[in-house]
C-alpha atoms as a PDB file:
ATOM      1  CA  UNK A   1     182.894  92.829 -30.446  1.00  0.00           C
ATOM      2  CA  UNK A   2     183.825  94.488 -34.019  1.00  0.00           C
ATOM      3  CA  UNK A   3     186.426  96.264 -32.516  1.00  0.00           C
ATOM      4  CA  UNK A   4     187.578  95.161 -29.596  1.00  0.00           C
ATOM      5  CA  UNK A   5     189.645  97.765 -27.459  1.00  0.00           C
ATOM      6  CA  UNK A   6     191.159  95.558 -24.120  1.00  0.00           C
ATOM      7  CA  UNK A   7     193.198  92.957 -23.889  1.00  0.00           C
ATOM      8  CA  UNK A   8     191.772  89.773 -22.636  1.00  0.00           C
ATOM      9  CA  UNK A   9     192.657  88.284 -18.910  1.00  0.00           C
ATOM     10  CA  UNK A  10     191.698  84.890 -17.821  1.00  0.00           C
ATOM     11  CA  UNK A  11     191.278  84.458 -14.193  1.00  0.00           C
ATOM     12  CA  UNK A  12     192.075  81.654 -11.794  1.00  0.00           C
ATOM     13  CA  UNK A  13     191.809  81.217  -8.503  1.00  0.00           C
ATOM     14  CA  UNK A  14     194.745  82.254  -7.267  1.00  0.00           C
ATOM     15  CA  UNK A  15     196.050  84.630 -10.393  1.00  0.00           C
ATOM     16  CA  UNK A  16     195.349  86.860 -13.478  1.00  0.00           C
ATOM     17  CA  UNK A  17     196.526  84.921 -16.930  1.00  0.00           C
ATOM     18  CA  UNK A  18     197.063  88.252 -19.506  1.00  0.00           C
ATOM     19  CA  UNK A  19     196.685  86.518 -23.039  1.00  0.00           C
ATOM     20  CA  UNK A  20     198.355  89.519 -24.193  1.00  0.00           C
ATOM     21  CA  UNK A  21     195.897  90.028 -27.390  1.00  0.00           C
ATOM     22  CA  UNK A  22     192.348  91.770 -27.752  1.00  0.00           C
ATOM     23  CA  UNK A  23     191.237  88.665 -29.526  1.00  0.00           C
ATOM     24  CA  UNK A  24     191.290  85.254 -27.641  1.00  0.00           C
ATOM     25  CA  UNK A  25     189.657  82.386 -28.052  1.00  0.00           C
ATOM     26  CA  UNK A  26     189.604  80.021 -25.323  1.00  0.00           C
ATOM     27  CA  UNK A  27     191.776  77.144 -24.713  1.00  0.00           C
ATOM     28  CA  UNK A  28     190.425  73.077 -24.180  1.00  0.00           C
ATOM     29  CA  UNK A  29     193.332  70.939 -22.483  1.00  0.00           C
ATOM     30  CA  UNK A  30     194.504  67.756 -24.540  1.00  0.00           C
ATOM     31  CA  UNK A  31     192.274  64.237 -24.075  1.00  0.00           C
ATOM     32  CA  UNK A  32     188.918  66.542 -23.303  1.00  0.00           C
ATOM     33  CA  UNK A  33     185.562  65.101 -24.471  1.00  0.00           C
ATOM     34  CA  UNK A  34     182.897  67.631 -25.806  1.00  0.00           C
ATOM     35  CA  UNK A  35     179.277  67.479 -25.431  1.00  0.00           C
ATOM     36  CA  UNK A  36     176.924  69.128 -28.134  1.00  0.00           C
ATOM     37  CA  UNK A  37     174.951  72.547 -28.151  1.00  0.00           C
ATOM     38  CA  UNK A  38     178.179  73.924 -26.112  1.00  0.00           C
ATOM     39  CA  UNK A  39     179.133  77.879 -26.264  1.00  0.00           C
ATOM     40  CA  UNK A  40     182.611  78.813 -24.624  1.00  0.00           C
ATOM     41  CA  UNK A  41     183.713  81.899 -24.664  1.00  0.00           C
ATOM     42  CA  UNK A  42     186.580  84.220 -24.315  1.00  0.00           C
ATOM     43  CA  UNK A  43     188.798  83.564 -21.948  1.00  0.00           C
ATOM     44  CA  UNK A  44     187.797  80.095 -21.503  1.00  0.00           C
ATOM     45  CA  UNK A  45     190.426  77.552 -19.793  1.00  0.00           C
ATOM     46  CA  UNK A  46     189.870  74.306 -19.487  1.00  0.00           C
ATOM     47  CA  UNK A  47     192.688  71.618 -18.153  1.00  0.00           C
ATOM     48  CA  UNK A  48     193.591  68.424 -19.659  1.00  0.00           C
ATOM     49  CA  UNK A  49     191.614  65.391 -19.025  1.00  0.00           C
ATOM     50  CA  UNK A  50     188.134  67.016 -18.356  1.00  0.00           C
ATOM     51  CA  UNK A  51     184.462  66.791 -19.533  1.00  0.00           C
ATOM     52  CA  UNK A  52     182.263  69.576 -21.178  1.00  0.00           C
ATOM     53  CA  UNK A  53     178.699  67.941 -21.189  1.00  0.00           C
ATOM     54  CA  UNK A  54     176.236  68.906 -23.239  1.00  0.00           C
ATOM     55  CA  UNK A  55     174.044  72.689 -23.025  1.00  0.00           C
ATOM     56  CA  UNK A  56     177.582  74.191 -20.928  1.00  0.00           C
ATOM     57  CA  UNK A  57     177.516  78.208 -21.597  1.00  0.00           C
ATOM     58  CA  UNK A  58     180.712  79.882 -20.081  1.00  0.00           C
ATOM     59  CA  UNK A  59     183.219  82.728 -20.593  1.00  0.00           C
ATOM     60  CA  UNK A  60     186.191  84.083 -19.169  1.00  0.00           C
ATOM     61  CA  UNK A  61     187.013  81.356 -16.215  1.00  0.00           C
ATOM     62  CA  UNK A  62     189.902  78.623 -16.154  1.00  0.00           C
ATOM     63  CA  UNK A  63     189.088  75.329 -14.670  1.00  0.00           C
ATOM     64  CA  UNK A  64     191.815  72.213 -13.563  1.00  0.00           C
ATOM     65  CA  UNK A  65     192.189  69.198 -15.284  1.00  0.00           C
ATOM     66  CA  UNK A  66     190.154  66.317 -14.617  1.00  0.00           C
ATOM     67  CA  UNK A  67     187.489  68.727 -13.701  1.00  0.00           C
ATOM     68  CA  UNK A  68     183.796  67.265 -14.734  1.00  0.00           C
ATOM     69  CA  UNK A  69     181.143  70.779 -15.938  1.00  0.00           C
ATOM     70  CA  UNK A  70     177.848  69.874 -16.475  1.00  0.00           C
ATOM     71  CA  UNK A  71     174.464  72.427 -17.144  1.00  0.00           C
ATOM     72  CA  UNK A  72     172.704  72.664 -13.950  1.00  0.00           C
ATOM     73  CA  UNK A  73     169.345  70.467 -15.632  1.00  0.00           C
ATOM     74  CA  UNK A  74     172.159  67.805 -16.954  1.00  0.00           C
ATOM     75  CA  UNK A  75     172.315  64.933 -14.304  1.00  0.00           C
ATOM     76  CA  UNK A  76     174.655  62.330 -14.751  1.00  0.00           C
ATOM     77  CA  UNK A  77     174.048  59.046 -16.370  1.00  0.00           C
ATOM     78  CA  UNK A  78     174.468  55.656 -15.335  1.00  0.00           C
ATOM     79  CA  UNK A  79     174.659  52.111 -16.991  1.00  0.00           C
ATOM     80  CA  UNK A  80     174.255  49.247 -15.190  1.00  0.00           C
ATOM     81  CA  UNK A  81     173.515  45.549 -16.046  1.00  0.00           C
ATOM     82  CA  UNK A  82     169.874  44.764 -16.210  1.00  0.00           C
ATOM     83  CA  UNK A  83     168.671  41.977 -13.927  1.00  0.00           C
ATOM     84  CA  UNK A  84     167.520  38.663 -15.462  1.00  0.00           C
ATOM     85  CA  UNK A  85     164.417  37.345 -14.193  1.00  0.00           C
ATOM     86  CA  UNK A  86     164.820  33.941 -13.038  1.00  0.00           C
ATOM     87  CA  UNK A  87     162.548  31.559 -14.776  1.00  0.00           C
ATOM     88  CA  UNK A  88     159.651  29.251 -13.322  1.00  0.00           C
ATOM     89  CA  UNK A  89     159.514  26.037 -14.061  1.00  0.00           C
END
């Protein structure tokens, strides 16, 4: 993209967002964690509130806030409190 020649347009379900310029970066809502080794790009729309976990590779989509995007070999993590063993006396 050295010299980019169309304007950018971000599209949503229901609409067409023109950004109006040739060269747009993406937007990440307020409050949004980041995972590492992400690439976003153009066109990128991401609500408030929301999650980018780690290895995410995306372009030109919007998504709502408090929406969760994982890579499809990410599964999610849980904690939980380990079990004590009871003791023998």
């Amino acid at each position: 993209m050295t010299t980019p020649d169309r304007e950018v347009i971000m599209r949503a379900p229901d609409c067409l967002y023109r950004s109006g310029t040739v060269r747009f970066g993406g937007l990440i809502g307020d409050g949004t964690p980041t995972g590492h080794n992400i690439a976003l790009g153009s066109g990128f729309a991401l609500g408030r509130h929301s999650r980018l976990n780690s290895g995410i590779t995306l372009t030109a989509r919007t998504f709502p806030a408090w929406s969760v995007l994982s890579a499809p070999h990410v599964a999610e993590t849980q904690i939980r409190p380990r079990r004590r063993r009871e003791t023998v006396s």
